[in-house]
PDB file of N, CA and C in Angstrom:
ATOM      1  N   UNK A   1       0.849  -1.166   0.000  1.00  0.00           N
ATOM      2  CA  UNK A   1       0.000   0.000   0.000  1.00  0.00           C
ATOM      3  C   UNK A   1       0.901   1.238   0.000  1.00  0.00           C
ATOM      4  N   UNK A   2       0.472   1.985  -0.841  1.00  0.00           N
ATOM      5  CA  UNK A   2       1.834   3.307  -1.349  1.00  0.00           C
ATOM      6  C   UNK A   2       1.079   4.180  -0.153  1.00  0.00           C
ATOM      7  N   UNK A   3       1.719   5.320   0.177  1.00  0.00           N
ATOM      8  CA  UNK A   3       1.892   5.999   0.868  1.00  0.00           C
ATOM      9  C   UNK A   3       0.120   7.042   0.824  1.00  0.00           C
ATOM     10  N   UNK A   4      -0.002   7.510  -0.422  1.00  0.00           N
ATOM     11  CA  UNK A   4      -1.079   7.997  -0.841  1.00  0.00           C
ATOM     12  C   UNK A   4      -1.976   7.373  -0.150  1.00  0.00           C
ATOM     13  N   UNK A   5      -2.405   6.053  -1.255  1.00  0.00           N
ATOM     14  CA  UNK A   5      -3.822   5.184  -0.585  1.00  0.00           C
ATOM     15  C   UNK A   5      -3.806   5.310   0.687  1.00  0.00           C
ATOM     16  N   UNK A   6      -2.741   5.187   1.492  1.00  0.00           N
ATOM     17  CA  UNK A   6      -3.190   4.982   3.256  1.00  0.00           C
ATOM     18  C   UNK A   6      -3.574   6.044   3.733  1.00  0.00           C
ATOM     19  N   UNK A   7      -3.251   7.543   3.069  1.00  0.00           N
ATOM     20  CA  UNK A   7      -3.294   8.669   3.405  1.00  0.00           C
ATOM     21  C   UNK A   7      -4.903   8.685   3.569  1.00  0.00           C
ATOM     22  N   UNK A   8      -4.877   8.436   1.841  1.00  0.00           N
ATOM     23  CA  UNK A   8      -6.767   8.377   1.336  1.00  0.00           C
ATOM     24  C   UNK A   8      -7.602   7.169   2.090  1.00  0.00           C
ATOM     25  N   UNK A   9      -6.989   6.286   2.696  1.00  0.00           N
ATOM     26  CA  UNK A   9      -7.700   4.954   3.774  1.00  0.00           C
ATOM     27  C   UNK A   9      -8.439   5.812   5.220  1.00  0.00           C
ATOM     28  N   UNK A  10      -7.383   6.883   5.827  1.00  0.00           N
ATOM     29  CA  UNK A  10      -7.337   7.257   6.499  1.00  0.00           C
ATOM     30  C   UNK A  10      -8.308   8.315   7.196  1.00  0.00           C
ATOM     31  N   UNK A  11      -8.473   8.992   5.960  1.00  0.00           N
ATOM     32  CA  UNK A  11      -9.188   9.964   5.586  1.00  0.00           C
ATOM     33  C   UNK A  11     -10.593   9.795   5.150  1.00  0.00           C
ATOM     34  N   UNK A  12     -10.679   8.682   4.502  1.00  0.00           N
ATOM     35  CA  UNK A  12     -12.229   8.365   4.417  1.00  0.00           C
ATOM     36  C   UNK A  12     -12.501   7.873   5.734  1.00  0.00           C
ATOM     37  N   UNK A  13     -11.871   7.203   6.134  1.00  0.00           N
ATOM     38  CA  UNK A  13     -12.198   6.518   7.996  1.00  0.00           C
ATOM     39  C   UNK A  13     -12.877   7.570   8.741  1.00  0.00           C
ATOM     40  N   UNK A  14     -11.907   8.603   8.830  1.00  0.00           N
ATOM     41  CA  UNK A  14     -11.976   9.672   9.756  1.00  0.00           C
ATOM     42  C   UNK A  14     -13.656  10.374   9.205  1.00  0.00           C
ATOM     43  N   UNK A  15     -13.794  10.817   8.090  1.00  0.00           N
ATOM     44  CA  UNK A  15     -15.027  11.097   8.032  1.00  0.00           C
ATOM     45  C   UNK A  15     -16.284  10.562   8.236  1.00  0.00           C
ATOM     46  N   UNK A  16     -15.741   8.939   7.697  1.00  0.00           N
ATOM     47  CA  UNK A  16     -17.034   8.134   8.346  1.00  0.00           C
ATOM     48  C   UNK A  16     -17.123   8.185   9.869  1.00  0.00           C
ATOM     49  N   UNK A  17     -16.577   7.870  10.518  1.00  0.00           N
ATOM     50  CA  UNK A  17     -16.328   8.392  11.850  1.00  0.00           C
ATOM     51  C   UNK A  17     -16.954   9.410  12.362  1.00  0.00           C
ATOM     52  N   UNK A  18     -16.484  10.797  11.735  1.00  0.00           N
ATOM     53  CA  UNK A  18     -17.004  11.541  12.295  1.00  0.00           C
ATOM     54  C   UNK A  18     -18.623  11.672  11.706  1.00  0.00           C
ATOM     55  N   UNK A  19     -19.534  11.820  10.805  1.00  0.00           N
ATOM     56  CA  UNK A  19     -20.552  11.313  10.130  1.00  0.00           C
ATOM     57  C   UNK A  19     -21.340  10.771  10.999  1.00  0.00           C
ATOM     58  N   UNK A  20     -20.761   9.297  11.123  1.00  0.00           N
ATOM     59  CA  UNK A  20     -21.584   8.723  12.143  1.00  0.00           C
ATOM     60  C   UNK A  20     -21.987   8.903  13.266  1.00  0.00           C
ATOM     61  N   UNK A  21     -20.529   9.898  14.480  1.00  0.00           N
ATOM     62  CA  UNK A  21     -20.913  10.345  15.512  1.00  0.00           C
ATOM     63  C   UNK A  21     -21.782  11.343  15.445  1.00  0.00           C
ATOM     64  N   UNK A  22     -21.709  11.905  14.372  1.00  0.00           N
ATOM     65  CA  UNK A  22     -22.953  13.288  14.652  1.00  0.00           C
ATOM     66  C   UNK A  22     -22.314  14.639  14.546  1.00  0.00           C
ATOM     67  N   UNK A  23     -20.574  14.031  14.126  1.00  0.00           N
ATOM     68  CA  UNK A  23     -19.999  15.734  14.020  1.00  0.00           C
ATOM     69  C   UNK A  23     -19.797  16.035  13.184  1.00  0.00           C
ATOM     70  N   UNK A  24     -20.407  15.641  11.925  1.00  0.00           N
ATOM     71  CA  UNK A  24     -20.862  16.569  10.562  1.00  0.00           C
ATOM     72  C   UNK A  24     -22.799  16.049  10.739  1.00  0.00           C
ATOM     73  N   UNK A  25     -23.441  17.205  11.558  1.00  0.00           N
ATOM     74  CA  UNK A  25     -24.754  16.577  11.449  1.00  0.00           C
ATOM     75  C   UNK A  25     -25.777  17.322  10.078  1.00  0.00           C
ATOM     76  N   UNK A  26     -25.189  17.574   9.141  1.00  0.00           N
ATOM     77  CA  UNK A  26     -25.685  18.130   8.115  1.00  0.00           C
ATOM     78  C   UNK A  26     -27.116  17.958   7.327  1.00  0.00           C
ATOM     79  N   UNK A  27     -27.017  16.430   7.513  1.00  0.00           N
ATOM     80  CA  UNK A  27     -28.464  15.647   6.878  1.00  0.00           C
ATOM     81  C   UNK A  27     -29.576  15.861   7.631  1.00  0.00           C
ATOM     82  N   UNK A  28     -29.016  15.982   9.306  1.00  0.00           N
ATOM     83  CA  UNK A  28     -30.792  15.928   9.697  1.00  0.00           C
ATOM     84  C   UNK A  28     -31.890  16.370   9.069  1.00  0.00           C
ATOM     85  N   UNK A  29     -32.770  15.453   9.467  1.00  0.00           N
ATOM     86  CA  UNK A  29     -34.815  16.351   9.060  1.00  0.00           C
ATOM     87  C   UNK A  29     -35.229  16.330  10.319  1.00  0.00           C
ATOM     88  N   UNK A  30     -36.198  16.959  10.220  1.00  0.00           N
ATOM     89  CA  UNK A  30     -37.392  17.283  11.464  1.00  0.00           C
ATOM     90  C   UNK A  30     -38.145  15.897  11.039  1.00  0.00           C
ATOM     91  N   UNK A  31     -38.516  15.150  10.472  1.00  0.00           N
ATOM     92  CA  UNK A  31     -38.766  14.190  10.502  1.00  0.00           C
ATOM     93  C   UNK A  31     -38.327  12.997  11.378  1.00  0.00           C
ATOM     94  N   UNK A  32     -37.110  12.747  11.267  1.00  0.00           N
ATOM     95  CA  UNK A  32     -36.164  11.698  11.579  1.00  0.00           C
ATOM     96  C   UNK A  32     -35.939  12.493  13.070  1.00  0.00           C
ATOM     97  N   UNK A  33     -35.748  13.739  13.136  1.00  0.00           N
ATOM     98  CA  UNK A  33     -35.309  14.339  14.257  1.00  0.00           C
ATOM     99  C   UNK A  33     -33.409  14.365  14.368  1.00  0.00           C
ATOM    100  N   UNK A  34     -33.384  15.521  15.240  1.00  0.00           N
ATOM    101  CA  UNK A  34     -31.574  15.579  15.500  1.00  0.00           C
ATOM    102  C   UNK A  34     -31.437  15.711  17.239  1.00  0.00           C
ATOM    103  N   UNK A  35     -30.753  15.335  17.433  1.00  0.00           N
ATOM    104  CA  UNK A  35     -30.233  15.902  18.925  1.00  0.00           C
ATOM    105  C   UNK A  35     -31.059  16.832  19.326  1.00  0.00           C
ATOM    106  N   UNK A  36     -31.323  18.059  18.847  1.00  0.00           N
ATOM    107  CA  UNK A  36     -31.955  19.035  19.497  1.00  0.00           C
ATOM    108  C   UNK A  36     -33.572  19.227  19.171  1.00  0.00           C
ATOM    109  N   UNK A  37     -33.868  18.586  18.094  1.00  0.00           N
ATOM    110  CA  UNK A  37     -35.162  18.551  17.661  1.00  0.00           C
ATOM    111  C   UNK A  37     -36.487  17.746  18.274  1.00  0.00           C
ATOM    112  N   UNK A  38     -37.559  18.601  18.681  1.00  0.00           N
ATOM    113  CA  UNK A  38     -38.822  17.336  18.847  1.00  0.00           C
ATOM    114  C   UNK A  38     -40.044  17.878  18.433  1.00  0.00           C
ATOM    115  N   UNK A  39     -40.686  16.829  18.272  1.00  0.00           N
ATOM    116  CA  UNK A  39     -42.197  17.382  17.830  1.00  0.00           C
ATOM    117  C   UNK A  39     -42.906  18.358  18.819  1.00  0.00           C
ATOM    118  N   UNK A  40     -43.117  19.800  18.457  1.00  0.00           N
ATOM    119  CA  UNK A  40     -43.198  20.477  19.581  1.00  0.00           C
ATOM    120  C   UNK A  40     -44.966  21.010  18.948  1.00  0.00           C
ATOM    121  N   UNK A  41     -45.514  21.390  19.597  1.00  0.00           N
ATOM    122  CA  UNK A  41     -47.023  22.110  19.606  1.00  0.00           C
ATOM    123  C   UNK A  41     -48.128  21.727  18.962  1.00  0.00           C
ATOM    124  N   UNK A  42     -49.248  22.123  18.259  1.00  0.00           N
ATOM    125  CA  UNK A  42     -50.553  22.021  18.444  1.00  0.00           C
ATOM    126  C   UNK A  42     -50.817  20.895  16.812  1.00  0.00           C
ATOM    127  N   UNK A  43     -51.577  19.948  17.040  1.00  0.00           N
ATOM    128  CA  UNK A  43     -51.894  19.743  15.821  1.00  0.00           C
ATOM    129  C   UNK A  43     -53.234  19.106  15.854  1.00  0.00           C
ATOM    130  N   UNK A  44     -54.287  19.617  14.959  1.00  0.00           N
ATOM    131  CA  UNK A  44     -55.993  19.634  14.522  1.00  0.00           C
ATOM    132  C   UNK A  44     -56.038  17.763  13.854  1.00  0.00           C
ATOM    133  N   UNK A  45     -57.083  17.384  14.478  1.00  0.00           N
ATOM    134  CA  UNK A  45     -57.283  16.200  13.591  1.00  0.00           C
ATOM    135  C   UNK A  45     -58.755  16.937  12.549  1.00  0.00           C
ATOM    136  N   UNK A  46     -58.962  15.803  11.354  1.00  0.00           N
ATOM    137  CA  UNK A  46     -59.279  16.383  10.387  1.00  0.00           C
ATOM    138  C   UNK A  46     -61.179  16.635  10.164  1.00  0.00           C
ATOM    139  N   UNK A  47     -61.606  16.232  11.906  1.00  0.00           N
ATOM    140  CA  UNK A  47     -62.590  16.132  11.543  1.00  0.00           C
ATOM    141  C   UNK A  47     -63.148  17.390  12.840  1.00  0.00           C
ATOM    142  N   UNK A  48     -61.713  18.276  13.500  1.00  0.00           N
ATOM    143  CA  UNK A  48     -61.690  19.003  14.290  1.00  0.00           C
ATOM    144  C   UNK A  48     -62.467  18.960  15.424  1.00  0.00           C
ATOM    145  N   UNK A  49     -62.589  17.637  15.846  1.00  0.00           N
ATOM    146  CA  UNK A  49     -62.799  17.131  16.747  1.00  0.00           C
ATOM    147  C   UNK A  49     -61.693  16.941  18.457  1.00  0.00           C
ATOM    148  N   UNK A  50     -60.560  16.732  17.868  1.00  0.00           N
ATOM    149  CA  UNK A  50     -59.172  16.929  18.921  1.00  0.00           C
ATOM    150  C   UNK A  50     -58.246  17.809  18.264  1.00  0.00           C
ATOM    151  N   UNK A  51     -57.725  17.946  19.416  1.00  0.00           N
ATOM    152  CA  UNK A  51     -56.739  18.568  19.389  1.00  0.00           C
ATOM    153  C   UNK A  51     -55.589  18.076  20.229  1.00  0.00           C
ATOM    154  N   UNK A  52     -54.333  17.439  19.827  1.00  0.00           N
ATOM    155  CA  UNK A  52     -52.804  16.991  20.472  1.00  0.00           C
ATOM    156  C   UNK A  52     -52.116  18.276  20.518  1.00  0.00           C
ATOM    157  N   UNK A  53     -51.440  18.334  22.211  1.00  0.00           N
ATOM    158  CA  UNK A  53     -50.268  19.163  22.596  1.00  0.00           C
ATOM    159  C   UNK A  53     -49.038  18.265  22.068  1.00  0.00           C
ATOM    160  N   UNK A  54     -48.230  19.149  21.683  1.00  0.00           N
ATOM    161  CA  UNK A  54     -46.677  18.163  21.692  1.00  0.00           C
ATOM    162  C   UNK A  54     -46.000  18.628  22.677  1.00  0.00           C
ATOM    163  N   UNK A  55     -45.204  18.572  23.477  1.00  0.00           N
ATOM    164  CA  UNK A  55     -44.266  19.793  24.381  1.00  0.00           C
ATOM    165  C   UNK A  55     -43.286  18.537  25.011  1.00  0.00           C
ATOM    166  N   UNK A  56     -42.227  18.756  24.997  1.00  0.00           N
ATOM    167  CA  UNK A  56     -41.201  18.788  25.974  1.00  0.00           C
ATOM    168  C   UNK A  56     -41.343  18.414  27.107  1.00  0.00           C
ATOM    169  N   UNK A  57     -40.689  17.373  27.799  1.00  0.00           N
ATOM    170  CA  UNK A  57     -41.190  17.110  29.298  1.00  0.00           C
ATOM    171  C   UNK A  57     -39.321  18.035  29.486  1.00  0.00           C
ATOM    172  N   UNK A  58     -39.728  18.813  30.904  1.00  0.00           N
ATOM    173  CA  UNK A  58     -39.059  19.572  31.180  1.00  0.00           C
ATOM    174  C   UNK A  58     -38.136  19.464  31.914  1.00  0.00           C
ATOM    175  N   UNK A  59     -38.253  17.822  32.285  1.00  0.00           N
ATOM    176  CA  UNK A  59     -37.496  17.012  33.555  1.00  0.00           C
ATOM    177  C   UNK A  59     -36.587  16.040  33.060  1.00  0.00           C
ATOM    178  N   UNK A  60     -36.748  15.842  31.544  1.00  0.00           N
ATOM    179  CA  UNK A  60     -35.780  14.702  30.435  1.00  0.00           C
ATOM    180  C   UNK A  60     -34.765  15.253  30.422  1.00  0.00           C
ATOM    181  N   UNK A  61     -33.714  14.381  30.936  1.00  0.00           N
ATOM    182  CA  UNK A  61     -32.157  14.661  30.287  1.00  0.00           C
ATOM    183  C   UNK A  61     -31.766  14.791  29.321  1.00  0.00           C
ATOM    184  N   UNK A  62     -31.071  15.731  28.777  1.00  0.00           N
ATOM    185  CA  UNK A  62     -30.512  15.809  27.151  1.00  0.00           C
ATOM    186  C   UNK A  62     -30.314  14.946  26.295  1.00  0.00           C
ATOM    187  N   UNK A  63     -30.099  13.748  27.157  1.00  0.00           N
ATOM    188  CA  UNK A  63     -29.507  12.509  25.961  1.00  0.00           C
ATOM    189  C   UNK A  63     -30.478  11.682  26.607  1.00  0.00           C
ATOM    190  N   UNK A  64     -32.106  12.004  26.693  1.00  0.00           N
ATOM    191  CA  UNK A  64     -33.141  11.285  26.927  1.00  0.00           C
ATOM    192  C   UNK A  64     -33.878  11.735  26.701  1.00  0.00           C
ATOM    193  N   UNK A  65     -34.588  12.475  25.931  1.00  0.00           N
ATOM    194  CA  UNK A  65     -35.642  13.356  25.992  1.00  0.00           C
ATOM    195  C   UNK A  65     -36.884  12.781  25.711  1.00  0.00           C
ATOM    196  N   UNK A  66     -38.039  13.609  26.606  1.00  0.00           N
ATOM    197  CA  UNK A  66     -39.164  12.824  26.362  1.00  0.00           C
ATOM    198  C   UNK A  66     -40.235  14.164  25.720  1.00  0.00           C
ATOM    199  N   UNK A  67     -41.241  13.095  25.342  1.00  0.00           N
ATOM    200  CA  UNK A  67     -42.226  14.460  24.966  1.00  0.00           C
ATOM    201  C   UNK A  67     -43.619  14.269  25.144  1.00  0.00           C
ATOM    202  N   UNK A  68     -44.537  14.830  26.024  1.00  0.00           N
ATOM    203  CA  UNK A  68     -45.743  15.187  26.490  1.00  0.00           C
ATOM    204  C   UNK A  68     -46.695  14.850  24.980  1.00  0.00           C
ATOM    205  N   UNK A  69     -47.312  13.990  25.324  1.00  0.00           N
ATOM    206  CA  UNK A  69     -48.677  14.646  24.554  1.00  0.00           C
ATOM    207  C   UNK A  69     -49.977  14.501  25.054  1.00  0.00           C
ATOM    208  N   UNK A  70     -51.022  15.545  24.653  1.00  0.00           N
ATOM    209  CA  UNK A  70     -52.087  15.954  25.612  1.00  0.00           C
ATOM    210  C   UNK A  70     -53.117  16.190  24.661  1.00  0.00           C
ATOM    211  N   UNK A  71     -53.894  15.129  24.708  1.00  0.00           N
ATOM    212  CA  UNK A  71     -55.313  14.754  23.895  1.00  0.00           C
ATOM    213  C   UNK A  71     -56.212  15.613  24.686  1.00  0.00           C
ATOM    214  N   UNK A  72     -57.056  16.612  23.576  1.00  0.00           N
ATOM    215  CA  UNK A  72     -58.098  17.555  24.110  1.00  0.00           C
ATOM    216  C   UNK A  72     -59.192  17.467  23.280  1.00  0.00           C
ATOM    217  N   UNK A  73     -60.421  17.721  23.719  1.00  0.00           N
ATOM    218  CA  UNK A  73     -61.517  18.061  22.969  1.00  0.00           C
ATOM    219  C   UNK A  73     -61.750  18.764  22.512  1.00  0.00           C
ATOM    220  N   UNK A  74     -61.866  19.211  21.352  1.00  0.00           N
ATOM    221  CA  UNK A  74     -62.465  20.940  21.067  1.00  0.00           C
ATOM    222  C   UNK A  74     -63.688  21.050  21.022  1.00  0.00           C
ATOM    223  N   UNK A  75     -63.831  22.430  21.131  1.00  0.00           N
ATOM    224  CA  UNK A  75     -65.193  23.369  20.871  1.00  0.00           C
ATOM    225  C   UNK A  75     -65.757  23.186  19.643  1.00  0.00           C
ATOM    226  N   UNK A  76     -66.817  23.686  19.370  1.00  0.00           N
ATOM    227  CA  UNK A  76     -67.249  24.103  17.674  1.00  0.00           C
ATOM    228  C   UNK A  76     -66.098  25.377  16.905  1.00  0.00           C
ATOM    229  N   UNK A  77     -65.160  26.170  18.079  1.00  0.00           N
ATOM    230  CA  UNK A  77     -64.530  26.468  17.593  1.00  0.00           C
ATOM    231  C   UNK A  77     -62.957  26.417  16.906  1.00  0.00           C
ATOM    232  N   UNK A  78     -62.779  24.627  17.125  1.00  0.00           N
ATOM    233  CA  UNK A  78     -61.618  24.300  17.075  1.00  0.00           C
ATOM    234  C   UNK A  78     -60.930  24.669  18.331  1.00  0.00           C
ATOM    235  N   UNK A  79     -61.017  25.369  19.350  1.00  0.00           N
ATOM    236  CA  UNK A  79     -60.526  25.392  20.606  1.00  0.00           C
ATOM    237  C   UNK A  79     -60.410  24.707  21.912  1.00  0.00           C
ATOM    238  N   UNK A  80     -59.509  24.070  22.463  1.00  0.00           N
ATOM    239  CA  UNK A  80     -59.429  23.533  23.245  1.00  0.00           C
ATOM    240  C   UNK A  80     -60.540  23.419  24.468  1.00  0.00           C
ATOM    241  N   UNK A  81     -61.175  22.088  24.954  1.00  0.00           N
ATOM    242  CA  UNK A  81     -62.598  22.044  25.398  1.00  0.00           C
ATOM    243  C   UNK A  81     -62.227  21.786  26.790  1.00  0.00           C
ATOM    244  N   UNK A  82     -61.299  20.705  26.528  1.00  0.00           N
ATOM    245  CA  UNK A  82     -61.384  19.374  27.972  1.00  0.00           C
ATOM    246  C   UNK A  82     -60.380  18.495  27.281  1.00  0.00           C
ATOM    247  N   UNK A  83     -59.757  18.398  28.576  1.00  0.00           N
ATOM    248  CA  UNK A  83     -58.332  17.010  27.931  1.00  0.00           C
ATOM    249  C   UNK A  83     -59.140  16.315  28.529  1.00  0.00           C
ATOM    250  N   UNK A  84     -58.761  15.072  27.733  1.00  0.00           N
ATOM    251  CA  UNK A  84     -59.118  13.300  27.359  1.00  0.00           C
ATOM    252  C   UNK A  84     -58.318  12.786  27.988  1.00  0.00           C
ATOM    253  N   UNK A  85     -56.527  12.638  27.596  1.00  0.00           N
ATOM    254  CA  UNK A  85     -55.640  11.859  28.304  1.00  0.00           C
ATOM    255  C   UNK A  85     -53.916  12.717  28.108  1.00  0.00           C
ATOM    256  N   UNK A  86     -53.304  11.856  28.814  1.00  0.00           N
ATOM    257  CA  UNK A  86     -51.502  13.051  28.442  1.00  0.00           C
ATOM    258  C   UNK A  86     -51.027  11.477  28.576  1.00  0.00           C
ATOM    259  N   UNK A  87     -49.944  11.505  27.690  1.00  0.00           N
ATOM    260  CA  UNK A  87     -49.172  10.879  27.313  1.00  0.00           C
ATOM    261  C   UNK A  87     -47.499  11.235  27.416  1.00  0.00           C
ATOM    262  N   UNK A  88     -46.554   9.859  28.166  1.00  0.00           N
ATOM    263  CA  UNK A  88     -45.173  10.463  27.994  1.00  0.00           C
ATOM    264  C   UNK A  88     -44.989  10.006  26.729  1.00  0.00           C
ATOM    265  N   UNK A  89     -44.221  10.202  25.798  1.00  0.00           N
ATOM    266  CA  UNK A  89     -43.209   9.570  24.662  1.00  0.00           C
ATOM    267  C   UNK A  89     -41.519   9.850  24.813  1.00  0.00           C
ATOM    268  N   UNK A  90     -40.908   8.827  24.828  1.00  0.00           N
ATOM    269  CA  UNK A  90     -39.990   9.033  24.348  1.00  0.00           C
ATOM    270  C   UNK A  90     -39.527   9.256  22.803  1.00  0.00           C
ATOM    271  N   UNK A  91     -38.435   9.979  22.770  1.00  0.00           N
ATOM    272  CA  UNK A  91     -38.197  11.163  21.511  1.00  0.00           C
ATOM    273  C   UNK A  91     -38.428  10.212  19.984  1.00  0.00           C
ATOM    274  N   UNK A  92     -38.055   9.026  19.945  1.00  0.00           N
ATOM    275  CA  UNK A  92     -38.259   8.402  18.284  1.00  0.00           C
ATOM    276  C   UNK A  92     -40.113   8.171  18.714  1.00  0.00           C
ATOM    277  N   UNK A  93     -40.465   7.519  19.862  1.00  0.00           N
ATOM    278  CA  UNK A  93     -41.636   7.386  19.777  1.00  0.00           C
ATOM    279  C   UNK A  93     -42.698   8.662  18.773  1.00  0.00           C
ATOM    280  N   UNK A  94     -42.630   9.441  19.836  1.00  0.00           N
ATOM    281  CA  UNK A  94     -42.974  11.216  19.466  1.00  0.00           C
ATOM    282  C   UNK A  94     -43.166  11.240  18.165  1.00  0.00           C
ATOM    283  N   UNK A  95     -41.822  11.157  17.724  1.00  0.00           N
ATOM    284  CA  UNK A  95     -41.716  11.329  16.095  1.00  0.00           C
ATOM    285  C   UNK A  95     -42.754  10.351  15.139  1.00  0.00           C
ATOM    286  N   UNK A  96     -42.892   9.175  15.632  1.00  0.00           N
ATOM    287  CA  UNK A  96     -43.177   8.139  15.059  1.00  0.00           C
ATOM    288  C   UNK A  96     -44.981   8.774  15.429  1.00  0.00           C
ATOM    289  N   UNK A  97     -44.910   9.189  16.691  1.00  0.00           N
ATOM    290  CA  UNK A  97     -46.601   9.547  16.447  1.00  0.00           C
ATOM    291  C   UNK A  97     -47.124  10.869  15.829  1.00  0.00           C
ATOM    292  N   UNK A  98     -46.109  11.443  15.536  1.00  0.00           N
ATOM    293  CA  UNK A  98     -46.124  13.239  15.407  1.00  0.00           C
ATOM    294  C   UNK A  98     -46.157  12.649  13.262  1.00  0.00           C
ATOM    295  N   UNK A  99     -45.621  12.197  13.230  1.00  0.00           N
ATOM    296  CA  UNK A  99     -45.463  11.916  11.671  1.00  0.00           C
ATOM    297  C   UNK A  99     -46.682  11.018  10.883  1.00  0.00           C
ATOM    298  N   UNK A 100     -47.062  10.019  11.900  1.00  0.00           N
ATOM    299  CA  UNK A 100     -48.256   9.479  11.493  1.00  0.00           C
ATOM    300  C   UNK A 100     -49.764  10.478  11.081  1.00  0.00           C
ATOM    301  N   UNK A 101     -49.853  10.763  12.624  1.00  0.00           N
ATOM    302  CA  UNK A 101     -50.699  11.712  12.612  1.00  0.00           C
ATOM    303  C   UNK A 101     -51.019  12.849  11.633  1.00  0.00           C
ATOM    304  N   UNK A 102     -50.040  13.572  10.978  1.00  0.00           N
ATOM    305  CA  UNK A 102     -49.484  14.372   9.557  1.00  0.00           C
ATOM    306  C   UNK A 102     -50.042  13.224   8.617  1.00  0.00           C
ATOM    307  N   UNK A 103     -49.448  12.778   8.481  1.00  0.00           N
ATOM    308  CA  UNK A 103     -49.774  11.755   7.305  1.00  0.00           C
ATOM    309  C   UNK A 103     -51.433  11.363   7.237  1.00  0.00           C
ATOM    310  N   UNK A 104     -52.036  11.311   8.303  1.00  0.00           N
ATOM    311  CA  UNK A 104     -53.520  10.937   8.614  1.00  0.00           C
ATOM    312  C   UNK A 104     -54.155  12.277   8.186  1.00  0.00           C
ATOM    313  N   UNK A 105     -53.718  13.125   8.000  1.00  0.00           N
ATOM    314  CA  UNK A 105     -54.502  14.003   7.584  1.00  0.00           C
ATOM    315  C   UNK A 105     -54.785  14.763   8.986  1.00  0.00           C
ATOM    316  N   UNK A 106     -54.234  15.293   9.942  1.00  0.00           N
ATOM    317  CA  UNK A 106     -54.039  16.208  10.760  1.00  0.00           C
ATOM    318  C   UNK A 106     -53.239  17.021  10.267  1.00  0.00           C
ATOM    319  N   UNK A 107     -53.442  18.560  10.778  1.00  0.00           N
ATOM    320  CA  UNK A 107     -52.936  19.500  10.038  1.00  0.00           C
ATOM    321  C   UNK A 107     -51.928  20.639  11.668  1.00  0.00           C
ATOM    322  N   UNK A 108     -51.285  21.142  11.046  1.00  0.00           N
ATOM    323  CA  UNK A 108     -50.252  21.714  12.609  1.00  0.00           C
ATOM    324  C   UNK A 108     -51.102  23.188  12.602  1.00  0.00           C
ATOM    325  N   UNK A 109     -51.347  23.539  14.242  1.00  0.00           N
ATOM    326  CA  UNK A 109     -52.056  24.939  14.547  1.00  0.00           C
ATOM    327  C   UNK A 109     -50.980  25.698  14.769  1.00  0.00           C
ATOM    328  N   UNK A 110     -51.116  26.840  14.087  1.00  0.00           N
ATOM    329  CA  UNK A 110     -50.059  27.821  14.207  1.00  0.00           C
ATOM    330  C   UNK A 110     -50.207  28.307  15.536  1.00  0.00           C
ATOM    331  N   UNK A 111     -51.422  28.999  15.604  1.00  0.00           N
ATOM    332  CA  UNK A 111     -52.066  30.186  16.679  1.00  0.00           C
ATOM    333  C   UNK A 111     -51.472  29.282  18.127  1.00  0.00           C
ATOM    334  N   UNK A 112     -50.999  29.902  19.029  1.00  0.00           N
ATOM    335  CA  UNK A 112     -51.483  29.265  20.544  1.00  0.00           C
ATOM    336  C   UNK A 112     -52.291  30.030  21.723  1.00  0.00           C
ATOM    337  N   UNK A 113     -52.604  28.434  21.900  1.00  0.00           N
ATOM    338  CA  UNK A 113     -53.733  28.572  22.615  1.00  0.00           C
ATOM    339  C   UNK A 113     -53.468  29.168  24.145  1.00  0.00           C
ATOM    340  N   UNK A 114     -54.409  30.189  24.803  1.00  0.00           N
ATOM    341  CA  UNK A 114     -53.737  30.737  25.984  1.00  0.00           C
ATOM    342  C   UNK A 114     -54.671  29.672  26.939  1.00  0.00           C
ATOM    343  N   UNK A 115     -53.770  29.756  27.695  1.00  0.00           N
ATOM    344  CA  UNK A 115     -54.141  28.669  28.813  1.00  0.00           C
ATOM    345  C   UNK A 115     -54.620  29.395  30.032  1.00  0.00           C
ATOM    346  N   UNK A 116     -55.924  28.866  30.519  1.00  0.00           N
ATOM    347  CA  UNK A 116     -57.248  29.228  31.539  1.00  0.00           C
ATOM    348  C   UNK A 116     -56.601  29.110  32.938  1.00  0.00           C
ATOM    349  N   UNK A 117     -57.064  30.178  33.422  1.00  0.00           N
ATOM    350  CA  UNK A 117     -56.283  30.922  34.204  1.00  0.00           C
ATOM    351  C   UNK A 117     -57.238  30.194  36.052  1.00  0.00           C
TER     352      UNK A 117
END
């Protein structure tokens, strides 16, 4: 092996390496999620009947993160009525329910909702 190739052996290593650890994290999606990413806030099912919180549990360790979700009833005005149930997820879970749900034809609420005092 000439001097070159090992150079170039070396060098592809090192990038796969780093790649894999996460220190070129270039590719992430909000889909798949990254280190810092989670399914965060409001999303309408399609018959505007519920409404899912996404949020952050505030007590998950960085390299555990979990995420709240909080089944509500709405109004006739699409507004939050009465929660149903809360849910923990852990972070691929989340994703895995945050992406379905999209796909089902739930749609994400921009507006937020102020919370009753």
């Amino acid at each position: 092996m000439t001097n070159y190739t090992h150079y170039t052996t070396v060098v592809v290593h090192l990038y796969y390496l780093l790649m894999t650890l996460g220190g070129a994290n270039v590719w992430s999606n909000f889909s798949y999620g990254s280190r810092v990413d989670s399914p965060n806030g409001w999303i309408l099912n399609p018959q505007g009947s519920f409404l899912i919180l996404f949020e952050n549990c505030k007590k998950s360790a960085r390299n555990n993160i979990n995420v709240y979700t909080h089944l509500l009833f709405t109004n006739h005005l699409g507004e939050p009525a009465g929660l149903k149930n809360t849910r923990l997820h852990d972070l691929d879970s989340a994703f895995e329910t945050w992406n379905e749900l999209i796909a089902g034809g739930w749609t994400e609420v921009t507006n937020q909702f102020q919370e009753s005092a």
